[in-house]
Protein backbone atom coordinates (compact mmCIF):
# COMPACT_ATOMS: atom_id res chain seq x y z
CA UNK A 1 -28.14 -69.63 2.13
CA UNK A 2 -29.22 -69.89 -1.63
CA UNK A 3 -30.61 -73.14 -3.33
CA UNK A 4 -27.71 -72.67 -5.53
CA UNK A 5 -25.04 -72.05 -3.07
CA UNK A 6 -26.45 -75.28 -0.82
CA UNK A 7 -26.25 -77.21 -4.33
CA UNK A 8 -22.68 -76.11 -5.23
CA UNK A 9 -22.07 -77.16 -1.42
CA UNK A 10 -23.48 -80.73 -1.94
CA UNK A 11 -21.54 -81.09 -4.87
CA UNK A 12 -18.26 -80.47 -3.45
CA UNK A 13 -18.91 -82.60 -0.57
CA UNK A 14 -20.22 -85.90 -2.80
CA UNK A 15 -17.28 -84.93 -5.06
CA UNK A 16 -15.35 -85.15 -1.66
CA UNK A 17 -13.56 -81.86 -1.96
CA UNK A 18 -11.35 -80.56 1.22
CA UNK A 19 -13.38 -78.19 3.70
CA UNK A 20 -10.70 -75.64 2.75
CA UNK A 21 -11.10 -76.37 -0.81
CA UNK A 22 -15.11 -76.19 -0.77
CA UNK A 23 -14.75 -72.92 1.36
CA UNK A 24 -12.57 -71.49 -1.54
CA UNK A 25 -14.57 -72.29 -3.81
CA UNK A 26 -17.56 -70.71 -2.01
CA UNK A 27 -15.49 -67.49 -1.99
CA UNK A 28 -14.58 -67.14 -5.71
CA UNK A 29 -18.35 -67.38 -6.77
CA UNK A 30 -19.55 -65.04 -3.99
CA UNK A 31 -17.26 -62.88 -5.35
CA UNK A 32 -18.12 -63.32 -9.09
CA UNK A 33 -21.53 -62.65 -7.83
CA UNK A 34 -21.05 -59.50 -6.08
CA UNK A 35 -18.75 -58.00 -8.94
CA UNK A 36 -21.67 -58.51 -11.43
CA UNK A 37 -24.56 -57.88 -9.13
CA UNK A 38 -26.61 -60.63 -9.77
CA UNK A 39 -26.83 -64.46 -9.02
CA UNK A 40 -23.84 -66.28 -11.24
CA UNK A 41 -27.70 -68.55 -12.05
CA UNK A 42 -28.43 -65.18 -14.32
CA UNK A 43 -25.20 -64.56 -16.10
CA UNK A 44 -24.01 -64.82 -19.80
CA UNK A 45 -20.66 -66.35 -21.05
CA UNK A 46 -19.91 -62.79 -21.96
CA UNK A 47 -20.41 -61.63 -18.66
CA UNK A 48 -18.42 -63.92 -17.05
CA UNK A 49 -15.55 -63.46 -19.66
CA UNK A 50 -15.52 -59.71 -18.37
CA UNK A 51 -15.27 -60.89 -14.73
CA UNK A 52 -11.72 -63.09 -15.99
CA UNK A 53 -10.24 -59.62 -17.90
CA UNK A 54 -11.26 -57.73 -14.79
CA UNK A 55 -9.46 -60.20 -12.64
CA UNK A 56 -6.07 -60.37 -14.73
CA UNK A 57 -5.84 -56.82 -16.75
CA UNK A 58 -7.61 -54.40 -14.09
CA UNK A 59 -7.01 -55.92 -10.72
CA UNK A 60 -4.36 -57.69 -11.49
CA UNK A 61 -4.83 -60.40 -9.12
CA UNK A 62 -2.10 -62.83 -8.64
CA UNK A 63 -1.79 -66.69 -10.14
CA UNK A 64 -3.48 -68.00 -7.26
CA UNK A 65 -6.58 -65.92 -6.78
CA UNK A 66 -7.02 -66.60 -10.36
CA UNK A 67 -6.69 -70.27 -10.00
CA UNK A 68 -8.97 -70.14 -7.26
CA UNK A 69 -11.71 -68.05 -9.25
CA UNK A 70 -11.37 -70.61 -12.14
CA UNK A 71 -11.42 -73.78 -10.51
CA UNK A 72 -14.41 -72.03 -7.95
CA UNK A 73 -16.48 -70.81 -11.07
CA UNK A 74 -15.87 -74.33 -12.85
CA UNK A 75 -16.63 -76.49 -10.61
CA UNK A 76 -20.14 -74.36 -10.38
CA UNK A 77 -20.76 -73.92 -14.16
CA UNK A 78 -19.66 -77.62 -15.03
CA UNK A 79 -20.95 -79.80 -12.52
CA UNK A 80 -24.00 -78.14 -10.58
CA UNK A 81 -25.79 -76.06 -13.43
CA UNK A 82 -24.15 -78.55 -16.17
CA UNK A 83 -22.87 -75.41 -18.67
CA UNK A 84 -19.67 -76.33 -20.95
CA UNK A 85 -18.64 -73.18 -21.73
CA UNK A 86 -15.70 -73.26 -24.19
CA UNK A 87 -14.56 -69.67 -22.41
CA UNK A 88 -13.46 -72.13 -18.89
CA UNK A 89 -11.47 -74.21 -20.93
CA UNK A 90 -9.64 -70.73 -22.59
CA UNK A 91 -9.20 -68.93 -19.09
CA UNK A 92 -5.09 -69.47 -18.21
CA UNK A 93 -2.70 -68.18 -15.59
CA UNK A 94 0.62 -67.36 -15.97
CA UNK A 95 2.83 -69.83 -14.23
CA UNK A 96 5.01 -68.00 -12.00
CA UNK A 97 8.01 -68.78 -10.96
CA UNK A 98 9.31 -67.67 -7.60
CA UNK A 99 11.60 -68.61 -5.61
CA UNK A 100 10.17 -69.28 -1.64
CA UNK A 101 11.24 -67.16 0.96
CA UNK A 102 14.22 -69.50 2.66
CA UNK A 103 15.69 -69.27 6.52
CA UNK A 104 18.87 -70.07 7.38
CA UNK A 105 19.05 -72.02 10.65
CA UNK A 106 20.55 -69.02 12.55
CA UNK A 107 17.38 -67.13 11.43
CA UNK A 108 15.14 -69.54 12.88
CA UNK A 109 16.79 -69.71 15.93
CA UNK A 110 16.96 -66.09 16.35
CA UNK A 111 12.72 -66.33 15.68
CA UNK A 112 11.76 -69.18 17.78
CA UNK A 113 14.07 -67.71 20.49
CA UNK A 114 11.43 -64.77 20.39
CA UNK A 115 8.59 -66.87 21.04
CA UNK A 116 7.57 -66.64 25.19
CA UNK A 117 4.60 -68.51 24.89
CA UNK A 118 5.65 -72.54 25.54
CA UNK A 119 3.25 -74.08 23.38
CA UNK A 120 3.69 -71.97 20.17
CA UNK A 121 7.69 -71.95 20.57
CA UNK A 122 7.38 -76.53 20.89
CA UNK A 123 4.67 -76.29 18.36
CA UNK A 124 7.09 -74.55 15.78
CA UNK A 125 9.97 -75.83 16.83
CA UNK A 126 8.66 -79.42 15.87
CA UNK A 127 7.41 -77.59 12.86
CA UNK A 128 10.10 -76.61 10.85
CA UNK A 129 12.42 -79.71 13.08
CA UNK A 130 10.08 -81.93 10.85
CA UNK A 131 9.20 -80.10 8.05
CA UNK A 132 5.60 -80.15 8.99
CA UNK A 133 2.72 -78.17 6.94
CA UNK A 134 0.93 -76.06 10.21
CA UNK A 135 -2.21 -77.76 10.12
CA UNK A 136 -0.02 -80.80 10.46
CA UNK A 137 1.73 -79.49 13.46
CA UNK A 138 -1.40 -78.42 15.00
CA UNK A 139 -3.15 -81.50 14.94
CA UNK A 140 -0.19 -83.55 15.93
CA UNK A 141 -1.35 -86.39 18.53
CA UNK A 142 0.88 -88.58 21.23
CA UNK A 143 0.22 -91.96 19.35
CA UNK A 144 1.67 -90.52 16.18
CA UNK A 145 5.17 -90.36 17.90
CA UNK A 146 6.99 -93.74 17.11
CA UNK A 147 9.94 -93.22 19.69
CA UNK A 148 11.05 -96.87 18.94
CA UNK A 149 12.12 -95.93 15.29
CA UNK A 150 12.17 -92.30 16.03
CA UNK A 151 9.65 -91.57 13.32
CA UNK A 152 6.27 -89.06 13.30
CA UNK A 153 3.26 -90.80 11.79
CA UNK A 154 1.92 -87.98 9.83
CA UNK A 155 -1.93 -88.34 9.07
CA UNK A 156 -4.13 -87.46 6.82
CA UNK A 157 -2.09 -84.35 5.66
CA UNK A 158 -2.59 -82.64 1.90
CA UNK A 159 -4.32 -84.78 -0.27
CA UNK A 160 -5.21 -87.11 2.73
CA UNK A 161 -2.53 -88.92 2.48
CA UNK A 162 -0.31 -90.63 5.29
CA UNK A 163 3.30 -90.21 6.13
CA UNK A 164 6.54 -90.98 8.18
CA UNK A 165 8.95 -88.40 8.99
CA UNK A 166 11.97 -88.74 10.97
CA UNK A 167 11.96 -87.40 14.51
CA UNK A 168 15.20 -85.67 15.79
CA UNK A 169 16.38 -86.38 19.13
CA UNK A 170 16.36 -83.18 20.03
CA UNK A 171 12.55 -82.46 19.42
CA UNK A 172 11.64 -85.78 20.74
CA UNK A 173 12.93 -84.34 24.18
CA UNK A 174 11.48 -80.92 24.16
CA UNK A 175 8.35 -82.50 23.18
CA UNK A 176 8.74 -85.04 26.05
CA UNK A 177 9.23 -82.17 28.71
CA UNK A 178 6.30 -79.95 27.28
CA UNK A 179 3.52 -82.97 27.36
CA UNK A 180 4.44 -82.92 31.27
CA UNK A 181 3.32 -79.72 31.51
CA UNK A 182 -0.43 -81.17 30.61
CA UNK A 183 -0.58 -84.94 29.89
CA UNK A 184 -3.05 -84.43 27.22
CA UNK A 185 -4.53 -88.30 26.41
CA UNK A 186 -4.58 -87.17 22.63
CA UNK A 187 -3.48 -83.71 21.74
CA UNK A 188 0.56 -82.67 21.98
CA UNK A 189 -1.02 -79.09 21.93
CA UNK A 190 -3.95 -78.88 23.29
CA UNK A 191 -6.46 -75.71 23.22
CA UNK A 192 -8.06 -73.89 25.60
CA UNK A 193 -10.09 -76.55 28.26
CA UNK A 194 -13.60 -75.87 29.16
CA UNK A 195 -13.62 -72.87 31.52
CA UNK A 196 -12.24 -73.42 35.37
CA UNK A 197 -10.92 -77.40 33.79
CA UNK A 198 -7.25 -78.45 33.55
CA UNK A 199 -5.71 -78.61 29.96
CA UNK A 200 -5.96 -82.55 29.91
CA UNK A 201 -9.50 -81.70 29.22
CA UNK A 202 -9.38 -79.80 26.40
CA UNK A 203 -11.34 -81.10 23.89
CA UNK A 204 -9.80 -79.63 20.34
CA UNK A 205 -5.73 -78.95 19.74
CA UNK A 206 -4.14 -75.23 19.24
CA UNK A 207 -6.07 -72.95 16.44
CA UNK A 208 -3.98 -72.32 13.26
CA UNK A 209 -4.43 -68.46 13.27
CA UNK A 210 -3.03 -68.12 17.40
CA UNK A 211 0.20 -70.11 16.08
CA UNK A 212 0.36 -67.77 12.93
CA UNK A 213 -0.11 -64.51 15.43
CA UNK A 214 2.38 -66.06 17.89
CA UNK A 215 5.32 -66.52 14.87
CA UNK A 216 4.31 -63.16 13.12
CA UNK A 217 4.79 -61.31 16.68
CA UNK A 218 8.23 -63.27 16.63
CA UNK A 219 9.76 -62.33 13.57
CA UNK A 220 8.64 -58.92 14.40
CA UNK A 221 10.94 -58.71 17.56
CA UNK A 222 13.43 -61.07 15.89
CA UNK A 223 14.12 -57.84 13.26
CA UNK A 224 14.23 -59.80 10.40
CA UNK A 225 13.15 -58.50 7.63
CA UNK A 226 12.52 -61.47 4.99
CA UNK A 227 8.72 -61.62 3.94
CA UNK A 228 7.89 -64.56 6.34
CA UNK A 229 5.30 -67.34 7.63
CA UNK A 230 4.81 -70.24 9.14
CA UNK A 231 4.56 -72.21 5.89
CA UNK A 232 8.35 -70.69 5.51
CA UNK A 233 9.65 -73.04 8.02
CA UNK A 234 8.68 -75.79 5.87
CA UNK A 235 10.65 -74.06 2.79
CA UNK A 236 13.45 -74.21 5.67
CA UNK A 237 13.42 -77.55 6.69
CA UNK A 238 15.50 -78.87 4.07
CA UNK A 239 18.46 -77.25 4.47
CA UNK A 240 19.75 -78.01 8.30
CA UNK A 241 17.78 -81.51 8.37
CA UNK A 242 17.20 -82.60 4.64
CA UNK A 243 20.99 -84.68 5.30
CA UNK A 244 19.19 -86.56 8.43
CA UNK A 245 15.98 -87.41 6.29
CA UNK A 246 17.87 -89.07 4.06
CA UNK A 247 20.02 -91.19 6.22
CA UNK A 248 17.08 -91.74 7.98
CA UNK A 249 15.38 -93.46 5.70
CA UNK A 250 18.30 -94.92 4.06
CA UNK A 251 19.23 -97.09 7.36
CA UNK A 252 15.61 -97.63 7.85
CA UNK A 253 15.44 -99.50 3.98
CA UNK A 254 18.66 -101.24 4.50
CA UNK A 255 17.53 -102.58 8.13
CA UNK A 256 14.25 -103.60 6.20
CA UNK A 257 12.12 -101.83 8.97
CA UNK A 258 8.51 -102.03 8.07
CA UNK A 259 7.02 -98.56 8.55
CA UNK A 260 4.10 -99.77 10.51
CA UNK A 261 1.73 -97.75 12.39
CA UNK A 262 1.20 -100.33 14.71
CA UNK A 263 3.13 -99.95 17.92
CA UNK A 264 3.32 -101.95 20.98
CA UNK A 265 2.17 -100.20 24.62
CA UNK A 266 0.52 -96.83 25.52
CA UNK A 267 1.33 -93.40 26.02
CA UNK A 268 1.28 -93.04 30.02
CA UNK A 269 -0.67 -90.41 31.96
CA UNK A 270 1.36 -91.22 35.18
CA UNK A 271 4.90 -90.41 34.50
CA UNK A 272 7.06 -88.90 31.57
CA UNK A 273 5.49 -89.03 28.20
CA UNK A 274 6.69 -92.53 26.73
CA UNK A 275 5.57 -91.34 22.82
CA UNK A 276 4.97 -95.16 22.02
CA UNK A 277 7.87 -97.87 21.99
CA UNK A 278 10.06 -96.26 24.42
């Protein structure tokens, strides 16, 4: 590793940038680096305005890789080597504006219905049930369900910041039968467990990319054709369950319910999953 890159990476982290973020970052320097051939230490405002009008008028990169490349290269130029170049302050992307790729619910079905694997089919279901992001699905954990005011504490998600989202019935159940199948103390999907160990030792949840596989696979054999992810789900949510969010959260304000995370008792290891308050 480079003094410079280790000094862009100390930066980040004192400015308290997400992993994700400071890994993007990362990225869109390495890459201005490589593209000019010499450490981004070395170059000349004129250099690096090439490296922008290769980006947008030869490669044509889309909105976001340029957003990434600027905010990457600015965060480098402007905080760890300290150079105000007017020329980061005149670098724009086009806003675009797409529409997202939307599901109907008899879409979903028809993918989640393709998925064999137990895990990845309660894992999305409870995704796009609750309009979850999928590292927020992933990293789900029993004390988050509140089974008492049939809510999902939601914790430190984008912009670590907490939330409540309702909990449907339905999912409450399939997640109730699928925690049998391991009684995990802390994960509702738990990763692989240490090798010859039962799951209920696993020591980290589900990886993102195995739940991305496991969904691409299914809209594959579902033989729909709309340009699809995980994230998509999310885009979904709102139109089958956006009615029961509201009213949700309506009663909840009119009963003056307090949306604690404090909850009385513990999840039990000894017979069906209580999910707290139950």
């Amino acid at each position: 590793m480079t003094a410079l890159r280790q000094r862009m990476l100390e930066d980040m982290q004192l400015r308290d940038l997400a992993p994700k973020t400071q890994e993007a970052y990362v990225g869109a320097v390495a890459q201005l680096a490589k593209y000019c051939g010499k450490s981004p230490e070395l170059l000349t405002e004129e250099e690096l305005r090439q490296y922008f009008l290769y980006l947008s008028r030869d490669k044509r990169a889309s909105r976001s890789t340029l957003v990434i490349a600027l905010c990457g290269i600015k965060f480098l130029y402007r905080y760890t080597l300290r150079r105000e170049w007017p020329l980061l302050e005149l670098v724009r992307s086009a806003q675009e504006k797409k529409l997202p790729t939307v599901l109907s619910s008899e879409e979903v079905q028809q993918i989640l219905g393709c998925l064999q694997h137990p895990t990845y089919r309660a894992c999305l279901t409870t995704i796009y049930a609750c309009g979850l992001r999928l590292n927020e699905g992933v990293h789900l954990q029993v004390q988050d369900m509140d089974s008492a005011r049939m809510m999902i504490h939601v914790r430190q998600a984008k912009g670590l910041k907490d939330r409540y989202v309702p909990l449907p019935q339905s999912v409450l159940d399939i997640l109730r039968r699928y925690w049998a199948s391991h009684r995990h103390p802390q994960w509702l999907f738990p990763g692989a467990p240490p090798a010859g160990q039962p799951r209920h030792t696993a020591t980290r949840p589900i990886c993102e990319s195995g739940v991305q596989r496991a969904f691409r696979a299914a809209l594959t054999t579902s033989g729909i054709q709309k340009p699809a992810s995980v994230h998509t789900l999310r885009h979904s949510y709102g139109r089958p369950f956006g009615r029961l969010v509201n009213t949700s959260l309506d009663v909840a304000r009119h009963q003056g319910r307090a949306f604690s995370p404090w909850r009385s008792g513990k999840p039990s290891c000894a017979g069906p999953v209580s999910f707290q308050g139950t």
